[in-house]
C-alpha atoms as a PDB file:
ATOM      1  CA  UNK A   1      68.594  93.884 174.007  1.00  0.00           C
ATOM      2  CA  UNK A   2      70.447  97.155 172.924  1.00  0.00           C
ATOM      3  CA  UNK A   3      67.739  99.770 173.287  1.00  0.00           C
ATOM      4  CA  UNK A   4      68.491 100.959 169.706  1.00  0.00           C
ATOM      5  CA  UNK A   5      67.959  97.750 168.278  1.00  0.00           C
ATOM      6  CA  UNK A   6      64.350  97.476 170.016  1.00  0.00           C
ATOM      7  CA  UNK A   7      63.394 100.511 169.049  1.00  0.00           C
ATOM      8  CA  UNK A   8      64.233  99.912 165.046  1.00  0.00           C
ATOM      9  CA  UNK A   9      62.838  96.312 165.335  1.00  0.00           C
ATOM     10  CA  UNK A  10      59.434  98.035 166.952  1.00  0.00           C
ATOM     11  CA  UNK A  11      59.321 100.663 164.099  1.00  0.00           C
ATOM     12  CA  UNK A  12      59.691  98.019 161.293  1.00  0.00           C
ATOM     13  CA  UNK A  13      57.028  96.238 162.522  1.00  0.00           C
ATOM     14  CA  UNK A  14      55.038  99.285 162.754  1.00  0.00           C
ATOM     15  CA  UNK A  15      55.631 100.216 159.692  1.00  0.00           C
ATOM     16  CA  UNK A  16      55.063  97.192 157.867  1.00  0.00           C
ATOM     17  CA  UNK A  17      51.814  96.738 159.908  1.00  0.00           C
ATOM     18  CA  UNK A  18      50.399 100.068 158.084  1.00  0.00           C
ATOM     19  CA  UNK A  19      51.864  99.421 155.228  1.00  0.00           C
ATOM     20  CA  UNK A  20      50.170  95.711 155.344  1.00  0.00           C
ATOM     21  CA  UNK A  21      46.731  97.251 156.538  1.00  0.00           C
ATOM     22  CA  UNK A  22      46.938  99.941 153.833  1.00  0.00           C
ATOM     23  CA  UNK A  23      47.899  97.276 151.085  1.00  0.00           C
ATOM     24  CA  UNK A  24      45.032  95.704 152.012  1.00  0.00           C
ATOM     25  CA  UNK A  25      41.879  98.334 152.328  1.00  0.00           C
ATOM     26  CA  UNK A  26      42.984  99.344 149.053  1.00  0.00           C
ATOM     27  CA  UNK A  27      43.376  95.890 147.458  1.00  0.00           C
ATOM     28  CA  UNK A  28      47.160  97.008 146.504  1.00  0.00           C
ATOM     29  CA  UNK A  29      48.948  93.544 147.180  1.00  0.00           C
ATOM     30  CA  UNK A  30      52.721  94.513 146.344  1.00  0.00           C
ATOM     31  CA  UNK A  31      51.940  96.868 149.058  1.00  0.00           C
ATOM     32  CA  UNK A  32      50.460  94.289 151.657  1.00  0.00           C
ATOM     33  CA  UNK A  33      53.306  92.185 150.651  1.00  0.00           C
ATOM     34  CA  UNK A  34      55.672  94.682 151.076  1.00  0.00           C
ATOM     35  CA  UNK A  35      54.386  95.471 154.298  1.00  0.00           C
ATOM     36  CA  UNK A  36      54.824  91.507 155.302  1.00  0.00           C
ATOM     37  CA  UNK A  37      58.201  91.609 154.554  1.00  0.00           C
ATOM     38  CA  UNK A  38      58.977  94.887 156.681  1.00  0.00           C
ATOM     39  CA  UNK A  39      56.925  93.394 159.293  1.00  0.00           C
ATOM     40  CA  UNK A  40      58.566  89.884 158.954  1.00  0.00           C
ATOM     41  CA  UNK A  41      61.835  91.252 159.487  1.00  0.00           C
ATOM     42  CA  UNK A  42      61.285  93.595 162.599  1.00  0.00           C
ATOM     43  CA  UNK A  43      60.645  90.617 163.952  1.00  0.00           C
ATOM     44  CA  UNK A  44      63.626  88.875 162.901  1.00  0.00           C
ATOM     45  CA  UNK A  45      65.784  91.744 164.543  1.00  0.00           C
ATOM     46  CA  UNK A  46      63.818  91.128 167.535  1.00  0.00           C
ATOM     47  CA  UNK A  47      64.681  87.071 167.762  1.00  0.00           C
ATOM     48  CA  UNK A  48      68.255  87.743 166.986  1.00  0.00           C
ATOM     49  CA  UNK A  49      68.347  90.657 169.778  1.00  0.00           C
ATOM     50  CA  UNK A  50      66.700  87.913 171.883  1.00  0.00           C
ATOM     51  CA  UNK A  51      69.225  85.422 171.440  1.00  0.00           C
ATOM     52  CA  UNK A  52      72.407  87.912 171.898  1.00  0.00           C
ATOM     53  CA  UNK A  53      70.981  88.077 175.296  1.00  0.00           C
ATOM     54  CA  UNK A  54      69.950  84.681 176.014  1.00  0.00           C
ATOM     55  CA  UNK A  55      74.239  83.783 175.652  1.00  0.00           C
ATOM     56  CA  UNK A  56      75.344  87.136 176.976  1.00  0.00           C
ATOM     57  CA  UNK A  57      77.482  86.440 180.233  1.00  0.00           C
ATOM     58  CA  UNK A  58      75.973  87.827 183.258  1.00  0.00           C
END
């Protein structure tokens, strides 16, 4: 996995984490479901980094 690519995939999920805990201690839920989605698709990049490498040629 491209190092850059990790390291945006570990700061969406980060970031949607808070975003999802905050959402939630407040009782906002656009915000928790906003955070869901930025969570959601951290991991996303992560799968599809994943699989680039799993059919990368060694």
């Amino acid at each position: 996995m491209a190092a850059d690519e990790k390291a945006q995939a570990k700061r969406e999920q980060a970031k949607g984490k808070m975003k999802r805990i905050a959402g939630d201690a407040v009782g906002n839920e656009s915000l928790k479901a906003e955070g869901h989605a930025e969570e959601s698709k951290g991991d996303l990049r992560t799968a599809k980094e994943k699989a680039k490498d799993a059919f990368k040629p060694k």
